[in-house]
PDB file of N, CA and C in Angstrom:
ATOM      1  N   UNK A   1       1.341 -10.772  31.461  1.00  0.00           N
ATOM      2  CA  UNK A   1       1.332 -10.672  30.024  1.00  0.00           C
ATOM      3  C   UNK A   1       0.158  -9.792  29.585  1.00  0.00           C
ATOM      4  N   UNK A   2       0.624  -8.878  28.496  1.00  0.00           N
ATOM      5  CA  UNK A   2      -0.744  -7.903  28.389  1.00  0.00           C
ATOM      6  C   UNK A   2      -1.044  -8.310  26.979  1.00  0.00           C
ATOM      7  N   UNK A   3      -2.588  -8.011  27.106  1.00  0.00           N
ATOM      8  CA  UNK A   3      -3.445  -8.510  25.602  1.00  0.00           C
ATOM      9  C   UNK A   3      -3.741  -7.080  25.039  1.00  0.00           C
ATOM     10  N   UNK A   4      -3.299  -6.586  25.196  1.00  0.00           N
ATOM     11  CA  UNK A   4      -3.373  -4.983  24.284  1.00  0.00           C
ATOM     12  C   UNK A   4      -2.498  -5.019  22.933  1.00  0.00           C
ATOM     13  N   UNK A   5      -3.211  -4.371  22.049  1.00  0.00           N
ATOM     14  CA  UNK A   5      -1.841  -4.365  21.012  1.00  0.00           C
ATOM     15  C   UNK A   5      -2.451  -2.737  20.758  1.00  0.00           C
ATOM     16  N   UNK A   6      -1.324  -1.973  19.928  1.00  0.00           N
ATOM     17  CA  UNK A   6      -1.356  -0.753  18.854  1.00  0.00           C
ATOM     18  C   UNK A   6      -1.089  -0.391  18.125  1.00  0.00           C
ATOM     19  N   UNK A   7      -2.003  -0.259  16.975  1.00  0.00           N
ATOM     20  CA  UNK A   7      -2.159  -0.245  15.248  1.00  0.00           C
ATOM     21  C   UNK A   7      -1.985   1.186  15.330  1.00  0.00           C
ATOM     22  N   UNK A   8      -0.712   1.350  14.247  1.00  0.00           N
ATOM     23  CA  UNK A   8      -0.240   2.548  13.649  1.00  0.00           C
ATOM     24  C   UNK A   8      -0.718   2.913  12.439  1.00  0.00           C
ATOM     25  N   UNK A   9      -0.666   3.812  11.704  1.00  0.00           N
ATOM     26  CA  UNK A   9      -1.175   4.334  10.536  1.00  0.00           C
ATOM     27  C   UNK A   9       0.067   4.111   9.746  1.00  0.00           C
ATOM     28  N   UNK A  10       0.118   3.879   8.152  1.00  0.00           N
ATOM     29  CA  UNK A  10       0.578   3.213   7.534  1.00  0.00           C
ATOM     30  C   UNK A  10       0.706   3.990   5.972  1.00  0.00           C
ATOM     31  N   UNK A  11       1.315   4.363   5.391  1.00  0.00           N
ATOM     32  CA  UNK A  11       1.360   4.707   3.980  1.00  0.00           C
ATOM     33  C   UNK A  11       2.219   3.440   3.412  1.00  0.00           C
ATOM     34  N   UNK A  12       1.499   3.095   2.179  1.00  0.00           N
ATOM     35  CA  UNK A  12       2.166   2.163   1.033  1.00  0.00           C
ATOM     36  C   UNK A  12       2.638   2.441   0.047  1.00  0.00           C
ATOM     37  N   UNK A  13       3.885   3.202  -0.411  1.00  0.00           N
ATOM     38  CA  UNK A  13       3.924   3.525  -1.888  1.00  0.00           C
ATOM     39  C   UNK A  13       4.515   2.678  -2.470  1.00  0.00           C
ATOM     40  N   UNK A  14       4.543   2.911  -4.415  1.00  0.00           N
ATOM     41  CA  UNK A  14       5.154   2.015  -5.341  1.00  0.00           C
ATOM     42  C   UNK A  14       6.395   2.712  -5.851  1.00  0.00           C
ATOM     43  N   UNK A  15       7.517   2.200  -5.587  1.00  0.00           N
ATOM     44  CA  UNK A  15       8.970   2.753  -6.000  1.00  0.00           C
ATOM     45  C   UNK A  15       9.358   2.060  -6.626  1.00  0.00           C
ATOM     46  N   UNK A  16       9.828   1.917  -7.840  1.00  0.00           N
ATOM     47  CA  UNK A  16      10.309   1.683  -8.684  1.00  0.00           C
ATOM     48  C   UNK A  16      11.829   1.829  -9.026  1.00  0.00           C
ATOM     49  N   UNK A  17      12.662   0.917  -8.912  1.00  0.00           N
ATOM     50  CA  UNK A  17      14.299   0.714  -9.147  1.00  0.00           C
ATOM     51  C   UNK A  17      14.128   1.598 -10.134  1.00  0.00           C
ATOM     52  N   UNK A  18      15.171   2.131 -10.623  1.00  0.00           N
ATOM     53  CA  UNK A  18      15.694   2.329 -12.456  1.00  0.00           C
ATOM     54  C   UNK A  18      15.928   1.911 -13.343  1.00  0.00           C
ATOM     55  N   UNK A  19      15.312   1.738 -14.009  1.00  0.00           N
ATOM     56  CA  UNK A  19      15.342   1.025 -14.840  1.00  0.00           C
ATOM     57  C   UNK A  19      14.737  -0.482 -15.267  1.00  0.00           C
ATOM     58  N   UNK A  20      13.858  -0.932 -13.941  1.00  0.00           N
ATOM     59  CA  UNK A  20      13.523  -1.768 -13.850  1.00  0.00           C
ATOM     60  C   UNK A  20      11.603  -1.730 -13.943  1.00  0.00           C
ATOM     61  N   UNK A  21      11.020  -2.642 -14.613  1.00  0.00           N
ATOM     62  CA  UNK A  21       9.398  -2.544 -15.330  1.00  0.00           C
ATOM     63  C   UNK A  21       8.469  -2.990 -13.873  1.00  0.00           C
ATOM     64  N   UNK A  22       7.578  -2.302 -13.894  1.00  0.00           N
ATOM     65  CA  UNK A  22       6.560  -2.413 -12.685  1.00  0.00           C
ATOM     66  C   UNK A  22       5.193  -3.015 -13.296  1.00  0.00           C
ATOM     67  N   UNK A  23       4.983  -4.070 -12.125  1.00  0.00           N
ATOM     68  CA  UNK A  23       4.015  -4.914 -12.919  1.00  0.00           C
ATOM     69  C   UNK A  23       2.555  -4.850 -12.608  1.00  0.00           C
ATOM     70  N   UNK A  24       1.651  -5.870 -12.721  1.00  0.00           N
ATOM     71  CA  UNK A  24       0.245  -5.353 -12.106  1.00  0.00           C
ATOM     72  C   UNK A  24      -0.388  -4.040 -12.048  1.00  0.00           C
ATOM     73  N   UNK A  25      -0.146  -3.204 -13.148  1.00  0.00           N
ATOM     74  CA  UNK A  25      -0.752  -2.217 -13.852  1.00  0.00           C
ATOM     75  C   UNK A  25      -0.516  -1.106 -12.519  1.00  0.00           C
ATOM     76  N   UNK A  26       0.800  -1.289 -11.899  1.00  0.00           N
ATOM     77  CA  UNK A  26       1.066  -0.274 -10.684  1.00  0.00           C
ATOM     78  C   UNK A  26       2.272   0.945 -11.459  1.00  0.00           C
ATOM     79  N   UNK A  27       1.936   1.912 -10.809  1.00  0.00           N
ATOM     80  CA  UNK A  27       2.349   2.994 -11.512  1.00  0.00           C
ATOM     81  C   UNK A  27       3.601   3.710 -10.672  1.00  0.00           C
ATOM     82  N   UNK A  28       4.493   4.321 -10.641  1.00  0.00           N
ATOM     83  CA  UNK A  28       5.204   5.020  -9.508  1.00  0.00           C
ATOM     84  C   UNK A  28       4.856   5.945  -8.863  1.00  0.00           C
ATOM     85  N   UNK A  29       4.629   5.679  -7.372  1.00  0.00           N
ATOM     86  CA  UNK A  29       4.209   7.166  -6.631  1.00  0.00           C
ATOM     87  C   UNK A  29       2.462   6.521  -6.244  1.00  0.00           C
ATOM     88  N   UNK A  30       1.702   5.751  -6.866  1.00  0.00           N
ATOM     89  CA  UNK A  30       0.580   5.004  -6.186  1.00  0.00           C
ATOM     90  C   UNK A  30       0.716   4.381  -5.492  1.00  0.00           C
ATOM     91  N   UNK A  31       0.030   4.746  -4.075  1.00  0.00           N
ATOM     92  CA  UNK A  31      -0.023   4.457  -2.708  1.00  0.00           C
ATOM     93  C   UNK A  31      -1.773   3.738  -1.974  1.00  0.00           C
ATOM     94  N   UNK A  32      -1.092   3.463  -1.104  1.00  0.00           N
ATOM     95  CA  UNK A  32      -2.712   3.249  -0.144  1.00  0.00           C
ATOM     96  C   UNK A  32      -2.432   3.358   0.848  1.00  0.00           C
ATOM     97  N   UNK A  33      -2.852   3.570   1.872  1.00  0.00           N
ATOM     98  CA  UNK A  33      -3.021   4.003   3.451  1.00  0.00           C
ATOM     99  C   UNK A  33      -3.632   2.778   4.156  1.00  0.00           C
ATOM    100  N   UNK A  34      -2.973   2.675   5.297  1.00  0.00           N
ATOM    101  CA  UNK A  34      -3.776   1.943   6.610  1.00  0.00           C
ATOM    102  C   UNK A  34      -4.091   3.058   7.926  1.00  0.00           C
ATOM    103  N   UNK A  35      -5.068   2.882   8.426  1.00  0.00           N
ATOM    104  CA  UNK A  35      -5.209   3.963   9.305  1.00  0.00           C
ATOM    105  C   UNK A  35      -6.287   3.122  10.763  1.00  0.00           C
ATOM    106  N   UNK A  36      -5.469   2.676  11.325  1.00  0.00           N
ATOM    107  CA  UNK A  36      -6.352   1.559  12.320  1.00  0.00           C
ATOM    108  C   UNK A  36      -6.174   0.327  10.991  1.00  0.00           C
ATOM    109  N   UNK A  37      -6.985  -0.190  11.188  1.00  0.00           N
ATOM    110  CA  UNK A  37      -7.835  -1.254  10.906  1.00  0.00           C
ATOM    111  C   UNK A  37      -8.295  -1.137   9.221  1.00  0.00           C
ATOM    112  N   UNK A  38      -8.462   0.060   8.779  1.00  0.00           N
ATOM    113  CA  UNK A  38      -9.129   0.732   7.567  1.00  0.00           C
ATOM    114  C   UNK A  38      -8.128   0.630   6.905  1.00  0.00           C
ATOM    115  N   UNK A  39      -8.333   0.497   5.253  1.00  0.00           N
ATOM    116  CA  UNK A  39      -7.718   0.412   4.002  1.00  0.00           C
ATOM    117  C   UNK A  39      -8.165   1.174   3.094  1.00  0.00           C
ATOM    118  N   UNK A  40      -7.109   2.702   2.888  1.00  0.00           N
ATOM    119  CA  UNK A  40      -8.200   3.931   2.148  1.00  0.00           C
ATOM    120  C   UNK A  40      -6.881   3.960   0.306  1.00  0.00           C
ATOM    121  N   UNK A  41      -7.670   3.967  -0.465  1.00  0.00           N
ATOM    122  CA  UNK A  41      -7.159   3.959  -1.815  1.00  0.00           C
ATOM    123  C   UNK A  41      -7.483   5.358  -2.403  1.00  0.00           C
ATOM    124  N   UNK A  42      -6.652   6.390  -3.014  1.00  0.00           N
ATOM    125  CA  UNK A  42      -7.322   7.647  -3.513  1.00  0.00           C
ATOM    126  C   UNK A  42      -8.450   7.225  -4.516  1.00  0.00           C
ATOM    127  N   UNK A  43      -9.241   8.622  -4.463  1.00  0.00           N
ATOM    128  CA  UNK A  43     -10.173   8.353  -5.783  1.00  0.00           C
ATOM    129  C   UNK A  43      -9.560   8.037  -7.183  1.00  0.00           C
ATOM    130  N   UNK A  44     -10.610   6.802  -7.143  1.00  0.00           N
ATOM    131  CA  UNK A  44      -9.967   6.343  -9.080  1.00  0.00           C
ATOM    132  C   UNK A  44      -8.983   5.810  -9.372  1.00  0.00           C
ATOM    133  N   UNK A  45      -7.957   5.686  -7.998  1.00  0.00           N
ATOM    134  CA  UNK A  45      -6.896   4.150  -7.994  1.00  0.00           C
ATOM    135  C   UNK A  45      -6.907   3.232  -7.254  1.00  0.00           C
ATOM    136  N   UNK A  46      -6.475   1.547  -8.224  1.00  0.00           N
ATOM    137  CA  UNK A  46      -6.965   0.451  -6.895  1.00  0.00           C
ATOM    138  C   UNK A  46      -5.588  -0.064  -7.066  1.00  0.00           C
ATOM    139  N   UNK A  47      -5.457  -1.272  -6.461  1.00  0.00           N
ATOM    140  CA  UNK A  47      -4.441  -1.716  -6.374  1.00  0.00           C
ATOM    141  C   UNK A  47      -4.363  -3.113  -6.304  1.00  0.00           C
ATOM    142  N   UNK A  48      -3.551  -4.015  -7.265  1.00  0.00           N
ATOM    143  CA  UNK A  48      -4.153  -5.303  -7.552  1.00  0.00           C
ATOM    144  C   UNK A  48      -3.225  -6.185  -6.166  1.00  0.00           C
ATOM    145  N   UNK A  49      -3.942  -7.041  -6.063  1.00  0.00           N
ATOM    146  CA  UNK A  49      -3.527  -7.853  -4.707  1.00  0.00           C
ATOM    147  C   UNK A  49      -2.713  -8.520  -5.301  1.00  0.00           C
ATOM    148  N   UNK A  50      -1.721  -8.556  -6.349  1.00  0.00           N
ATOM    149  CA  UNK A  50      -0.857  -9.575  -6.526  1.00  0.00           C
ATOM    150  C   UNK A  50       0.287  -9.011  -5.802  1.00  0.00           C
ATOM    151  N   UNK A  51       0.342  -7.639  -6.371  1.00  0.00           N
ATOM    152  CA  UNK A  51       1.210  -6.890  -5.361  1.00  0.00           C
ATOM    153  C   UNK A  51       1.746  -6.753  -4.162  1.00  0.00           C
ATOM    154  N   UNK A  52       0.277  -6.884  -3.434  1.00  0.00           N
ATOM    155  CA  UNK A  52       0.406  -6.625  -2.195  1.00  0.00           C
ATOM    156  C   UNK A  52       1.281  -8.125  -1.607  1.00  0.00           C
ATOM    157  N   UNK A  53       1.914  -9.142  -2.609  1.00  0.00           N
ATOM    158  CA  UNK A  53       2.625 -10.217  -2.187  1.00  0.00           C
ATOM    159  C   UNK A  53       3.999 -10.051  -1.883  1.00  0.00           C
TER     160      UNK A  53
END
């Protein structure tokens, strides 16, 4: 049994149905990245953790 694992890099975006309202002040097309272990947000957007549920 091997104890190795490998973390991929990750984009998160916000898509939005049609017609349908996006909540937690998330916008369409705002994203965040995983890259390893790391959690990178562009400059000047965050992203509320209700979301991330």
């Amino acid at each position: 049994m091997s104890e190795s694992f490998q973390l991929y890099d990750l984009r998160v975006e916000v898509v939005c149905p049609p017609g349908q309202r996006i909540m937690c002040g998330a916008k369409e097309g705002d994203y965040f990245t995983l890259k390893g272990e790391m959690m990178y947000l562009p400059p000047g957007q965050g992203i509320s953790i209700y979301s991330l549920d």
